[in-house]
N, C-alpha and C. Protein backbone atom coordinates (compact mmCIF):
# COMPACT_ATOMS: atom_id res chain seq x y z
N UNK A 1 130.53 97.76 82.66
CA UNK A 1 129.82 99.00 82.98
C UNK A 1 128.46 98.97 82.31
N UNK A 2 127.63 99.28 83.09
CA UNK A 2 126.10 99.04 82.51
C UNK A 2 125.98 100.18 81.52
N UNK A 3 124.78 100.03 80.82
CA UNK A 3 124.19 100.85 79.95
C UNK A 3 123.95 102.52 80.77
N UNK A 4 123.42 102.20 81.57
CA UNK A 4 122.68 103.47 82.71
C UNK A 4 123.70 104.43 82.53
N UNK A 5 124.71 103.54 83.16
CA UNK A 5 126.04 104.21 83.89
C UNK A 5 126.50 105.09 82.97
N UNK A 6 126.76 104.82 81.39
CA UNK A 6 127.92 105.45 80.93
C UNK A 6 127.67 107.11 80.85
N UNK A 7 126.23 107.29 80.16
CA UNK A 7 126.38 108.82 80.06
C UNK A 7 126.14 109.92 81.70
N UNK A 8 126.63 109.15 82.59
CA UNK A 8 126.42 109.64 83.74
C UNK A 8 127.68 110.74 84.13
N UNK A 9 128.28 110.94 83.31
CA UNK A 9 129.71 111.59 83.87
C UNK A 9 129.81 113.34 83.20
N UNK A 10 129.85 113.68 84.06
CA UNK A 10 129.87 115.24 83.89
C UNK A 10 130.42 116.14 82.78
N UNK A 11 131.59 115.21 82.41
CA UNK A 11 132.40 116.11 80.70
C UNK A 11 131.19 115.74 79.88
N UNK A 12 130.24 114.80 79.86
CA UNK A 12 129.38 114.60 79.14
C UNK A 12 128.49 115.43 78.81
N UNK A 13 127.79 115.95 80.28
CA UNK A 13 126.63 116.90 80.11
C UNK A 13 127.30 118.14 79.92
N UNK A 14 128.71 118.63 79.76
CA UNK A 14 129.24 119.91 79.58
C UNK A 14 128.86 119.49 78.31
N UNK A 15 129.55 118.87 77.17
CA UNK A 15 129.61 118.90 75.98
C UNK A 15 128.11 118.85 75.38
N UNK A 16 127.47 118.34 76.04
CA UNK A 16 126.14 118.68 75.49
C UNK A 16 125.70 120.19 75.77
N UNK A 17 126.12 120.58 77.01
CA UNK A 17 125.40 122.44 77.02
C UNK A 17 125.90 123.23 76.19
N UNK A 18 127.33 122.77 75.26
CA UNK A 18 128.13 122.90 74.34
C UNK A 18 127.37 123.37 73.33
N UNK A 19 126.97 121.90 73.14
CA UNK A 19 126.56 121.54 71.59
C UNK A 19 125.38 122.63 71.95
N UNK A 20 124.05 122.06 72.82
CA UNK A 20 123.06 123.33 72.76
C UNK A 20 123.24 124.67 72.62
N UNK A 21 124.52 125.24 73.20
CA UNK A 21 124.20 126.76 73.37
C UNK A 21 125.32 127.06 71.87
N UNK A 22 125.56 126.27 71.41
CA UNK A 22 126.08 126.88 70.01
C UNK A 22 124.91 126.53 69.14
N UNK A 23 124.36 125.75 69.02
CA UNK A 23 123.22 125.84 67.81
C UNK A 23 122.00 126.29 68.42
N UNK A 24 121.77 127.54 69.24
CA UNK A 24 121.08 128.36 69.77
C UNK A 24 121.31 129.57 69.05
N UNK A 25 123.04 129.60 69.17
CA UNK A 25 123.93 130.99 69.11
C UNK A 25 123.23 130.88 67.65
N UNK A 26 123.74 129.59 66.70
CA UNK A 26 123.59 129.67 65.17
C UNK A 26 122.44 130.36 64.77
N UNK A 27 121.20 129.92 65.48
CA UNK A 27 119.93 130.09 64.88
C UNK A 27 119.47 131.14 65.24
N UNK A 28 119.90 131.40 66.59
CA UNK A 28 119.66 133.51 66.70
C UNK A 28 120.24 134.22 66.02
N UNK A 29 121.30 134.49 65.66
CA UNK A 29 122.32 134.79 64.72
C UNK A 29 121.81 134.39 63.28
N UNK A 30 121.71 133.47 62.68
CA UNK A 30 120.56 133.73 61.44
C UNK A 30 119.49 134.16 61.25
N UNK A 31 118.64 133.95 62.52
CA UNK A 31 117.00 134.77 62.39
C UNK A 31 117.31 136.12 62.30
N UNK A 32 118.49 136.71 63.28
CA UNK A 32 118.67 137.86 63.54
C UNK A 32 119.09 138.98 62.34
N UNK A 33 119.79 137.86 61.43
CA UNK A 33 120.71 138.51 60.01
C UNK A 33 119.20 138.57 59.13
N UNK A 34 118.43 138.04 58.88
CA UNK A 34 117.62 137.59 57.96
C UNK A 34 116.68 139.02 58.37
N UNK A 35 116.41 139.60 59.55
CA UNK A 35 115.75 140.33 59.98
C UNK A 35 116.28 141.93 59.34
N UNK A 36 117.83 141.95 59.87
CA UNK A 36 118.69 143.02 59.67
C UNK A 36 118.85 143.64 58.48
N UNK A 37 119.18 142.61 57.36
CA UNK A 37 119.92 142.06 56.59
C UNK A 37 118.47 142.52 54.83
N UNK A 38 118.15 143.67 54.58
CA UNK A 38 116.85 143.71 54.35
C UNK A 38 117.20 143.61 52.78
N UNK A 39 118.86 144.35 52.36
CA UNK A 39 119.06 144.58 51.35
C UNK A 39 119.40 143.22 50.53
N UNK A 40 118.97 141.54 51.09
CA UNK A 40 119.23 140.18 50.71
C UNK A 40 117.77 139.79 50.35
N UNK A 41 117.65 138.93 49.46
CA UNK A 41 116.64 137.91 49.25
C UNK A 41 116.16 137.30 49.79
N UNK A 42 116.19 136.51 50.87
CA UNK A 42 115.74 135.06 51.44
C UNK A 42 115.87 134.12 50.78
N UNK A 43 115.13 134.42 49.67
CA UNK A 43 115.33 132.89 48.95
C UNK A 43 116.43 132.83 48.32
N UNK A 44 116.44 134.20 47.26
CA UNK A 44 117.53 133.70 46.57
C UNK A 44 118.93 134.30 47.23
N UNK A 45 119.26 134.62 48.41
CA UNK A 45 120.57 134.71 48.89
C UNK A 45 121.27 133.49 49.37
N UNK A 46 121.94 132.87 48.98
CA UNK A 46 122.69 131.34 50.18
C UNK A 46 123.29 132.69 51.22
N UNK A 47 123.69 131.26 52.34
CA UNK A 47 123.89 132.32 53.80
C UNK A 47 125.01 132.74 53.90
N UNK A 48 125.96 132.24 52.09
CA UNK A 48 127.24 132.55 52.15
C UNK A 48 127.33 134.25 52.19
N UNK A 49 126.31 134.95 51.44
CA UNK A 49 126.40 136.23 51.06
C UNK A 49 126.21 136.92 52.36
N UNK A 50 125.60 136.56 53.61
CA UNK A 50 125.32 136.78 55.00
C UNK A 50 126.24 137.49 55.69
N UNK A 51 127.70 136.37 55.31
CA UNK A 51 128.66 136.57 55.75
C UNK A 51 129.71 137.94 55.50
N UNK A 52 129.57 138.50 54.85
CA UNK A 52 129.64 139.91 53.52
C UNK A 52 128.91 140.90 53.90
N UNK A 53 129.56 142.06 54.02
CA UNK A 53 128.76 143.65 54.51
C UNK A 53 128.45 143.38 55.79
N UNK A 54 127.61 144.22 56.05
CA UNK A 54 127.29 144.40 57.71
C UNK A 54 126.79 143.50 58.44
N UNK A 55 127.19 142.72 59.68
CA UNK A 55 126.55 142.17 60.85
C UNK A 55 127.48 140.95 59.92
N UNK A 56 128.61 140.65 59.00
CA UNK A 56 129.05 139.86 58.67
C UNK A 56 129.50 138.98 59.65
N UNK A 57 130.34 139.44 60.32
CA UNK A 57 131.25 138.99 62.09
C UNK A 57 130.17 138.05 62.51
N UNK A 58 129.24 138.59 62.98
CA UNK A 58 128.11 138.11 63.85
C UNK A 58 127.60 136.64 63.14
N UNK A 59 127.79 136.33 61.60
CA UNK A 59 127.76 135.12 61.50
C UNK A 59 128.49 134.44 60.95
N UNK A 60 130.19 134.80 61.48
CA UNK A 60 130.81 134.51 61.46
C UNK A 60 131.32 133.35 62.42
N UNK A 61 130.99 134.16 63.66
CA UNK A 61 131.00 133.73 65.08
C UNK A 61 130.40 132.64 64.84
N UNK A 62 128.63 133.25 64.67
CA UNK A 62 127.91 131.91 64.56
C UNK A 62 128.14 130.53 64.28
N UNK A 63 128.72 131.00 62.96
CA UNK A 63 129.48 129.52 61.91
C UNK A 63 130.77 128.93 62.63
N UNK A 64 131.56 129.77 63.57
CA UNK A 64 132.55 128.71 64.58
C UNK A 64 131.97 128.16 65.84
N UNK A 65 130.49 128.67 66.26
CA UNK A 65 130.37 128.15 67.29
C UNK A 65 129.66 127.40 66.47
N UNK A 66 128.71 127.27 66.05
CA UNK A 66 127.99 125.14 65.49
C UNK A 66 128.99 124.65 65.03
N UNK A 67 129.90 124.80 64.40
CA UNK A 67 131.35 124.12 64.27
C UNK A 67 132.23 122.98 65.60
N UNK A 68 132.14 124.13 66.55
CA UNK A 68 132.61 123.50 68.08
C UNK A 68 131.41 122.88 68.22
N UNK A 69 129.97 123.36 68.39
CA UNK A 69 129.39 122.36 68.54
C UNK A 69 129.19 120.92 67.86
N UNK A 70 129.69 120.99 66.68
CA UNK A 70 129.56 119.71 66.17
C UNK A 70 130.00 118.74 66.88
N UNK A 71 131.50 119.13 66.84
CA UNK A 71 132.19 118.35 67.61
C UNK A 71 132.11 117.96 69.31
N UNK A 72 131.44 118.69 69.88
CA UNK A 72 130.83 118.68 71.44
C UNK A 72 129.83 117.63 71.25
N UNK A 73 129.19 117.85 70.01
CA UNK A 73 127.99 116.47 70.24
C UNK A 73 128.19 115.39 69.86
N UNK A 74 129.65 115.30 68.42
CA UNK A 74 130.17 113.94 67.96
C UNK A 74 130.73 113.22 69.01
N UNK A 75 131.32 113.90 70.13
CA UNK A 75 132.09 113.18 71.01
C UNK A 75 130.99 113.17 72.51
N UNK A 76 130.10 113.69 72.77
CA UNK A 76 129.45 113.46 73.78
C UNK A 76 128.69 112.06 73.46
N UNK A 77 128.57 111.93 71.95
CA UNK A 77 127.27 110.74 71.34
C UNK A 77 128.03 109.53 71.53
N UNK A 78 129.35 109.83 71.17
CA UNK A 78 130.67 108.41 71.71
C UNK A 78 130.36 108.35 73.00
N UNK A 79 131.13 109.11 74.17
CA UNK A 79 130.93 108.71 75.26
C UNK A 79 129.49 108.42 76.13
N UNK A 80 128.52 108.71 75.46
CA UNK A 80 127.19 108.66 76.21
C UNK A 80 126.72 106.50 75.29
N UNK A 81 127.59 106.06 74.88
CA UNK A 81 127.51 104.91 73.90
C UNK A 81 128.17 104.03 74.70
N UNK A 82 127.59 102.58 74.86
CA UNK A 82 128.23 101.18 75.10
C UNK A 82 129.73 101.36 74.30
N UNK A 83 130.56 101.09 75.55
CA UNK A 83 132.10 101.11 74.30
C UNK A 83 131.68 100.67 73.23
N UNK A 84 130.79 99.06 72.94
CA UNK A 84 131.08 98.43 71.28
C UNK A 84 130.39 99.44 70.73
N UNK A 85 129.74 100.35 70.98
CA UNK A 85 128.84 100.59 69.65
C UNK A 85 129.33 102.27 69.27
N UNK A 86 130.44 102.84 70.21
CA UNK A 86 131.41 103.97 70.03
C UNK A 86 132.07 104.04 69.15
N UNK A 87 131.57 105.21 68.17
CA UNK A 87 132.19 105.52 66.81
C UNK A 87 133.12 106.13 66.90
N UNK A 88 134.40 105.78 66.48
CA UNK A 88 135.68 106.82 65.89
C UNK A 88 135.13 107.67 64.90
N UNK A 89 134.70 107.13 64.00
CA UNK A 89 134.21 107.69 62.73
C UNK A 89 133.62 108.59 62.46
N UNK A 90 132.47 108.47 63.17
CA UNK A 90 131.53 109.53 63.28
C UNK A 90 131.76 111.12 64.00
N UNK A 91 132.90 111.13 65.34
CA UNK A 91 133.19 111.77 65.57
C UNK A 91 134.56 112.50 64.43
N UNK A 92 135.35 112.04 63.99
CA UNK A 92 136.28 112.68 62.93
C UNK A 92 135.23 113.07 61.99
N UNK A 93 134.52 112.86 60.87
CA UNK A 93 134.04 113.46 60.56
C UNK A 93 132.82 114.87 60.50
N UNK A 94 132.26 114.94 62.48
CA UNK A 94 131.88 115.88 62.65
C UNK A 94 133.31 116.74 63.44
N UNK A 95 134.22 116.22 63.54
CA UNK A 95 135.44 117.39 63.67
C UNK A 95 135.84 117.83 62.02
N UNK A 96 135.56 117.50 61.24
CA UNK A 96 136.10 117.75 60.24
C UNK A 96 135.00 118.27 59.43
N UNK A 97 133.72 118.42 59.62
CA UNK A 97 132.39 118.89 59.43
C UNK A 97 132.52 120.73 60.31
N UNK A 98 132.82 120.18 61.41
CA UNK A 98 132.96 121.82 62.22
C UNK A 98 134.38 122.32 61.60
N UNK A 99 135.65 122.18 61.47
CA UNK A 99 137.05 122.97 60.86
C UNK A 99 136.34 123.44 59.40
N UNK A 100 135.49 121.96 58.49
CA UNK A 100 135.48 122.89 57.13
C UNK A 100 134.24 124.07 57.35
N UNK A 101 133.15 124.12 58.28
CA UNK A 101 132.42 124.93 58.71
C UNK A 101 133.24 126.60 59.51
N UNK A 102 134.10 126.26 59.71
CA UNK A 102 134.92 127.28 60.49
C UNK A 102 135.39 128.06 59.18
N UNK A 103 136.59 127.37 58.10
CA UNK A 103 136.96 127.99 57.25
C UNK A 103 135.76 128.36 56.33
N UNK A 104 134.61 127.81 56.05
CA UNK A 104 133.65 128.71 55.02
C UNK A 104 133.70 130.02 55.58
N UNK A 105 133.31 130.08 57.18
CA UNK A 105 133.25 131.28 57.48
C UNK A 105 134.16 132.79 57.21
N UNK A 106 135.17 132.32 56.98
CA UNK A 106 136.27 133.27 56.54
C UNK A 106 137.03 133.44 55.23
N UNK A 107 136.64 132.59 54.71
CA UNK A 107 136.90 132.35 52.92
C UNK A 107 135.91 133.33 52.18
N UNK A 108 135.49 134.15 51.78
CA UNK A 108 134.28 134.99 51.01
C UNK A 108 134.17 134.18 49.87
N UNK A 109 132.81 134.00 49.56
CA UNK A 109 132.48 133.41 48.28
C UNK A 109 132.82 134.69 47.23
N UNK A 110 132.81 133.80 45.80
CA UNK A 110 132.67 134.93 44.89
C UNK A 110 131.50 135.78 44.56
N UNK A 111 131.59 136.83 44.49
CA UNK A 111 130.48 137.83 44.27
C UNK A 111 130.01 137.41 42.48
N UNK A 112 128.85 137.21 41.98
CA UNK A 112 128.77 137.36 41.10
C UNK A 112 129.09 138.65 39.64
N UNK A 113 129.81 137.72 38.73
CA UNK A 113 129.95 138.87 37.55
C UNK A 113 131.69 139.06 38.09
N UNK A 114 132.05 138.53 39.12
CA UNK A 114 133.76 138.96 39.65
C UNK A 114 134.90 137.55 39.21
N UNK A 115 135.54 137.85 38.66
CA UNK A 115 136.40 136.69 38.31
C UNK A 115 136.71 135.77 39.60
N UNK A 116 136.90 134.11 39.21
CA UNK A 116 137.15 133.60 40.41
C UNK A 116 138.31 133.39 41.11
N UNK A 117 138.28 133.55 42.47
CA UNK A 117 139.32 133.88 43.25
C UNK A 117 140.04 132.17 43.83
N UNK A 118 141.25 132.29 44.67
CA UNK A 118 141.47 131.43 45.48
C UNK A 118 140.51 131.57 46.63
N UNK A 119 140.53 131.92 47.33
CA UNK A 119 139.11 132.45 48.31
C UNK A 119 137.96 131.68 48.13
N UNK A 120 137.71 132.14 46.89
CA UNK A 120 136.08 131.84 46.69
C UNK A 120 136.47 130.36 46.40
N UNK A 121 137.42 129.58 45.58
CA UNK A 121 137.74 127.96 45.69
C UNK A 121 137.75 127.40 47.02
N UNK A 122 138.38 128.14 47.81
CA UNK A 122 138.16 127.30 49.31
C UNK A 122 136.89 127.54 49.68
N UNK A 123 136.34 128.52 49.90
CA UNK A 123 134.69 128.95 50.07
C UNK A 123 134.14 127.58 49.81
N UNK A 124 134.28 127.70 48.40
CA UNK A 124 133.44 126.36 47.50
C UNK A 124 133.49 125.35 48.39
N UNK A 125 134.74 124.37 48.53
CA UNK A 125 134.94 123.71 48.59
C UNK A 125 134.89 123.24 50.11
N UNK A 126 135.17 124.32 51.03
CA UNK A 126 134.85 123.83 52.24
C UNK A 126 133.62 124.36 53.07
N UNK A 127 132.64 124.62 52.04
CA UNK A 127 131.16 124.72 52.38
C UNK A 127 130.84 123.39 52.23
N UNK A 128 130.99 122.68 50.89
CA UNK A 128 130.72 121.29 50.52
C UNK A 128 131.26 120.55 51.45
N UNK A 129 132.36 120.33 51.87
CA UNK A 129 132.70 120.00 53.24
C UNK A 129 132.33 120.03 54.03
N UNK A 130 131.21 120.62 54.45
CA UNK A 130 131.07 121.12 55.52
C UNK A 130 129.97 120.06 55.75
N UNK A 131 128.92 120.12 54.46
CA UNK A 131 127.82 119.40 54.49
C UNK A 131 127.91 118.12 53.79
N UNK A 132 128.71 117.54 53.06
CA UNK A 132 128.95 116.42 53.45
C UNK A 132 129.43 115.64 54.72
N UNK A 133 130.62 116.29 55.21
CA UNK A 133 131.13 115.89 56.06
C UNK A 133 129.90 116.04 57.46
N UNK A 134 129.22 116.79 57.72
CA UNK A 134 128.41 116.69 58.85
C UNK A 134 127.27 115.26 58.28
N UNK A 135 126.68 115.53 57.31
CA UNK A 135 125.87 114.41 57.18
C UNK A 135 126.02 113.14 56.92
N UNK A 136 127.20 112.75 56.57
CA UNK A 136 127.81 111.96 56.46
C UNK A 136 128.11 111.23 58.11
N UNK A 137 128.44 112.01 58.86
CA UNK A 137 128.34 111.71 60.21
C UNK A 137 127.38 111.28 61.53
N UNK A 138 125.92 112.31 60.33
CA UNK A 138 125.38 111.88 60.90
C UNK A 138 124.52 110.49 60.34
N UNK A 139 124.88 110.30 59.83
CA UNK A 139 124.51 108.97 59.12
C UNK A 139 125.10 107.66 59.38
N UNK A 140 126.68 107.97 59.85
CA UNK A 140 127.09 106.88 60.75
C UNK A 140 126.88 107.06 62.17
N UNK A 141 126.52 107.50 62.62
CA UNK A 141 126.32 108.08 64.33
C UNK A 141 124.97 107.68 64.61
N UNK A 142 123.73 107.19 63.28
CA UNK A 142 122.37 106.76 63.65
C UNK A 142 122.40 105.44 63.46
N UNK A 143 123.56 104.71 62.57
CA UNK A 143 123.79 103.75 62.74
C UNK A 143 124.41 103.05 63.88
N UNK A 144 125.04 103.90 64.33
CA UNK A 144 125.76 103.42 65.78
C UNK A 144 124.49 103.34 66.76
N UNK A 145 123.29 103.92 66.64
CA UNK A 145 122.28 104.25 67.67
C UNK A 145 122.08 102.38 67.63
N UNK A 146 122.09 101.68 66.47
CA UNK A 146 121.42 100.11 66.39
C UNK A 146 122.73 99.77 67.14
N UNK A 147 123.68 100.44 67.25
CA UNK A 147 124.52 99.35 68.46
C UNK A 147 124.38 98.97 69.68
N UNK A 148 123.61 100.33 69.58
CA UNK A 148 123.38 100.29 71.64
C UNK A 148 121.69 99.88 71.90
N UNK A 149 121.50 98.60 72.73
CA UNK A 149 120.59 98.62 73.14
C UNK A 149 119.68 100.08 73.65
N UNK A 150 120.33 100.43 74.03
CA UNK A 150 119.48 102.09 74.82
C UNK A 150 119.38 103.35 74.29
N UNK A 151 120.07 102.69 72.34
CA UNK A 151 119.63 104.17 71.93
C UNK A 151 119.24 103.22 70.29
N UNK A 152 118.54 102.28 70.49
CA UNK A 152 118.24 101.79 69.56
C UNK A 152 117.05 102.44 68.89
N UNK A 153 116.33 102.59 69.72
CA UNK A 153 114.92 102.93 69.41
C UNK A 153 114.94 104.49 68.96
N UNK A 154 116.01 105.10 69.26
CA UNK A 154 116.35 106.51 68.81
C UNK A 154 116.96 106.59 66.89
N UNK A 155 117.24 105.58 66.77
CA UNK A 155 117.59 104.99 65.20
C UNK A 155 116.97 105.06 64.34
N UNK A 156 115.05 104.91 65.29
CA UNK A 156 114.13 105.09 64.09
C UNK A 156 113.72 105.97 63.73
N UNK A 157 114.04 107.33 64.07
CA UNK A 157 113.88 108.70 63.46
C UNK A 157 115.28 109.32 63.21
N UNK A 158 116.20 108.73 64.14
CA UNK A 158 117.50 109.56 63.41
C UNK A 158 118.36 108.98 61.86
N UNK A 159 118.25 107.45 62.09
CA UNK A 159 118.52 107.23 60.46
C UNK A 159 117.85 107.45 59.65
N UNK A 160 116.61 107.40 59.28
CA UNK A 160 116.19 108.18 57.82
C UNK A 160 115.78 109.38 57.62
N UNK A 161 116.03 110.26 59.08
CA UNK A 161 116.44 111.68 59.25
C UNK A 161 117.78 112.11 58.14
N UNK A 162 119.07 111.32 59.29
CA UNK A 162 120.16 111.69 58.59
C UNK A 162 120.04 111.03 57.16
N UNK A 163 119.70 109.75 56.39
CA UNK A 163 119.39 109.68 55.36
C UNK A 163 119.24 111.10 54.33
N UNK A 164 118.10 111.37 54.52
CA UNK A 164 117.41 112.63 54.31
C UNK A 164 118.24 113.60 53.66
N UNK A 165 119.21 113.80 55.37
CA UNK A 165 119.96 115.17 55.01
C UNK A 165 120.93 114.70 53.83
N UNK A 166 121.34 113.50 54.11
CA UNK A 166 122.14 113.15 53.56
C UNK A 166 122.20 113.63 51.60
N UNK A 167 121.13 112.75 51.18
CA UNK A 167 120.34 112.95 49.95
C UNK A 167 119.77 114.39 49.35
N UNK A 168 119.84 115.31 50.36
CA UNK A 168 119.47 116.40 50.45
C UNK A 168 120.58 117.32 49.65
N UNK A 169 121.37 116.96 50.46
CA UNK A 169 122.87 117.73 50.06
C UNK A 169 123.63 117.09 48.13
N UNK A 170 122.93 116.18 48.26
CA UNK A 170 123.11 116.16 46.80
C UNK A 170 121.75 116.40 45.82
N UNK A 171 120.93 116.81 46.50
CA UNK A 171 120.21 117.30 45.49
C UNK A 171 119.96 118.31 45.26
N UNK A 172 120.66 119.38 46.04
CA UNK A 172 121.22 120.80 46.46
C UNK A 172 122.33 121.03 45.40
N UNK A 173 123.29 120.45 45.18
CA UNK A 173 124.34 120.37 44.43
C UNK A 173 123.58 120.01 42.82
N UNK A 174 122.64 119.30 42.60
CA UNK A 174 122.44 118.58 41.23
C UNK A 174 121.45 119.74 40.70
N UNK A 175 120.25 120.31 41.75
CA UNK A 175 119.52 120.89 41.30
C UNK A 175 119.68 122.39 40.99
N UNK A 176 120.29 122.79 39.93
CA UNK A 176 120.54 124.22 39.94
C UNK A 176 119.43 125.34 39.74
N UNK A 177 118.19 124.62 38.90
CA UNK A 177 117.30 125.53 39.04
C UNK A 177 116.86 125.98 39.92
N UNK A 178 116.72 125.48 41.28
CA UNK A 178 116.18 125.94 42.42
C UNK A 178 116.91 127.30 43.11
N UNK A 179 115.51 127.73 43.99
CA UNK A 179 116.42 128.76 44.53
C UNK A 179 117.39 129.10 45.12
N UNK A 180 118.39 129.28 45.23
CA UNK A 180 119.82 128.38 46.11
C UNK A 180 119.61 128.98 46.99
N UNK A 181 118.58 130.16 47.52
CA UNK A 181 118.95 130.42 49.22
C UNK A 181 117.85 129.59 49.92
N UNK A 182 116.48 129.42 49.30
CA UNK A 182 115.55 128.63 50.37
C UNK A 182 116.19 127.21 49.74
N UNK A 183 116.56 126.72 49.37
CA UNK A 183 116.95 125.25 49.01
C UNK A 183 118.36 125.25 50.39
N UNK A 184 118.83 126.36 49.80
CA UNK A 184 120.60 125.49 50.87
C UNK A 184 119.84 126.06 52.35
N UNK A 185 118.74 126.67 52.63
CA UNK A 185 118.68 126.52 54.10
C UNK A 185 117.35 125.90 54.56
N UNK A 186 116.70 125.20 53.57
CA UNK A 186 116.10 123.98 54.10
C UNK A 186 116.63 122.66 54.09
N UNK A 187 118.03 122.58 53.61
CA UNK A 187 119.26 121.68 54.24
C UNK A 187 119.66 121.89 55.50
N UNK A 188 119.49 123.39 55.47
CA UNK A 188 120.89 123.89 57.06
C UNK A 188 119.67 123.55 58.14
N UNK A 189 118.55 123.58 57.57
CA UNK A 189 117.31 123.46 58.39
C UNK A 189 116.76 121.95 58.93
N UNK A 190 117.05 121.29 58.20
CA UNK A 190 116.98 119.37 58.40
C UNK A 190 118.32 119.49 59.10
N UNK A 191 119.63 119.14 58.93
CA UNK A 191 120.68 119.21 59.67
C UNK A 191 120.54 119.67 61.09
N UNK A 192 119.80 120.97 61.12
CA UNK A 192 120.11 121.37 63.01
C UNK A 192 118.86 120.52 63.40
N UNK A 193 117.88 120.36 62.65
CA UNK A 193 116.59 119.57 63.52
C UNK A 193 117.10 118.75 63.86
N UNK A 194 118.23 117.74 62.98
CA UNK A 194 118.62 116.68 63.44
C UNK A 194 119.68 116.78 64.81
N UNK A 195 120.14 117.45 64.87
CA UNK A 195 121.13 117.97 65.70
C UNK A 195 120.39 118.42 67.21
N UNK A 196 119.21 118.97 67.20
CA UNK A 196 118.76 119.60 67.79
C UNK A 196 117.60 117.96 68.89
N UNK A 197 116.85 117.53 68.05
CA UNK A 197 116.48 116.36 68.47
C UNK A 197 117.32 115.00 68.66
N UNK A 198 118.87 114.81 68.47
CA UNK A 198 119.53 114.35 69.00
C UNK A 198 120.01 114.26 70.42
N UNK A 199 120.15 115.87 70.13
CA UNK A 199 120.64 116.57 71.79
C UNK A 199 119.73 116.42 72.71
N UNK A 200 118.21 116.08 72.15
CA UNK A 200 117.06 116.11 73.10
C UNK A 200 116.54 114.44 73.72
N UNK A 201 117.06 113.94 72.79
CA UNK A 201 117.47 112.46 73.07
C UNK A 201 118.40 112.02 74.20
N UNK A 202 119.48 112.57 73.81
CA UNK A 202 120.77 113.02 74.95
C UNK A 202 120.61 113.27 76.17
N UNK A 203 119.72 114.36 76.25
CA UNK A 203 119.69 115.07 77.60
C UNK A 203 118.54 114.35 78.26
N UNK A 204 117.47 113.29 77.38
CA UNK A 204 117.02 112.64 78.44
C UNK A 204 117.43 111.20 79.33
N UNK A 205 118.90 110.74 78.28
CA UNK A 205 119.45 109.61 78.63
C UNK A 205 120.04 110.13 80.18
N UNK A 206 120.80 111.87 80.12
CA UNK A 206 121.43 111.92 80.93
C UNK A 206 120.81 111.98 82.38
N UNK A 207 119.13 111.99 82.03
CA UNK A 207 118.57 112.29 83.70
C UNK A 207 118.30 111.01 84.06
């Protein structure tokens, strides 16, 4: 089966309108909270506190639909791929990037000054999940781009993209002085670019 051929098949371009119209949903749904939302910081709120008091739901939702989308684009990026250069890998870990993205959403972090909860441990822990596990994916998924002749040349901005995020997310974690709300969402902010110019990659293989 030629190169041309593979991303030609229709579950394909569903999972991509997938992936787009959930990290649409995400980013209206955060501009929208950030707008609403007057009694928060920007900088210094993470988007965990978002989730808490009013219009909470609303990015709640948000956070399960880029979740499904993860996974709509880990597995559209397989099948739109030369079998050899089709990652198992990459797709489990953006399924497992979108589930720990699903549970942040419903775990409440701890409120400061409040003793710590079970809650707020899963919070923790499957936020960090969330962003390892997505960048991590996407870091093998730009390596897979050098498998395929026809998405080789797409390698040279998506691997030291995902690099990036990659390195990002631990310097998010190391750096505590920083502000933790503009720091953790100029992570969440590299991540969807990457996501976002992937999909745009995608959708021109598919015409």
């Amino acid at each position: 089966m030629s190169a041309s051929i593979v991303p030609a098949h229709p579950a394909i371009r569903r999972a991509r309108h997938i992936a787009s119209a959930s990290l649409a949903v995400f980013v209206t749904a955060a501009i929208a909270l950030h707008l609403v939302r007057t009694d928060l910081d920007p900088v210094a709120s993470q988007m965990s506190l978002y989730l808490i008091g009013d219009w909470g739901p609303l990015l709640q939702i948000a956070y399960v639909a880029l979740g499904a989308g993860m996974v709509a684009l880990g597995w559209a990026l397989r099948e739109a791929h030369a079998p050899q250069a089709r990652s198992a890998a990459a797709l489990l870990l953006f399924v497992l990037a979108g589930m720990s993205l699903s549970t942040t959403a419903y775990a409440w972090m701890d409120m400061p000054g409040v003793d710590r909860s079970l809650e707020g441990l899963i919070h923790g822990v499957s936020a960090q999940g969330a962003f390892l596990f997505a960048t991590t994916g996407m870091v093998v998924q730009a390596l897979g781009f050098l498998r395929d002749p026809a998405w080789r040349h797409a390698a040279r901005w998506a691997l030291p993209w995902a690099l990036l995020c990659f390195a990002s997310v631990w310097i998010l974690a190391a750096w505590r002085e920083a502000p933790r709300g503009l720091a953790q969402k100029s992570v969440i902010v590299l991540i969807l670019g990457w996501m976002a110019c992937v999909l745009r990659a995608l959708a021109m293989r598919l015409r």
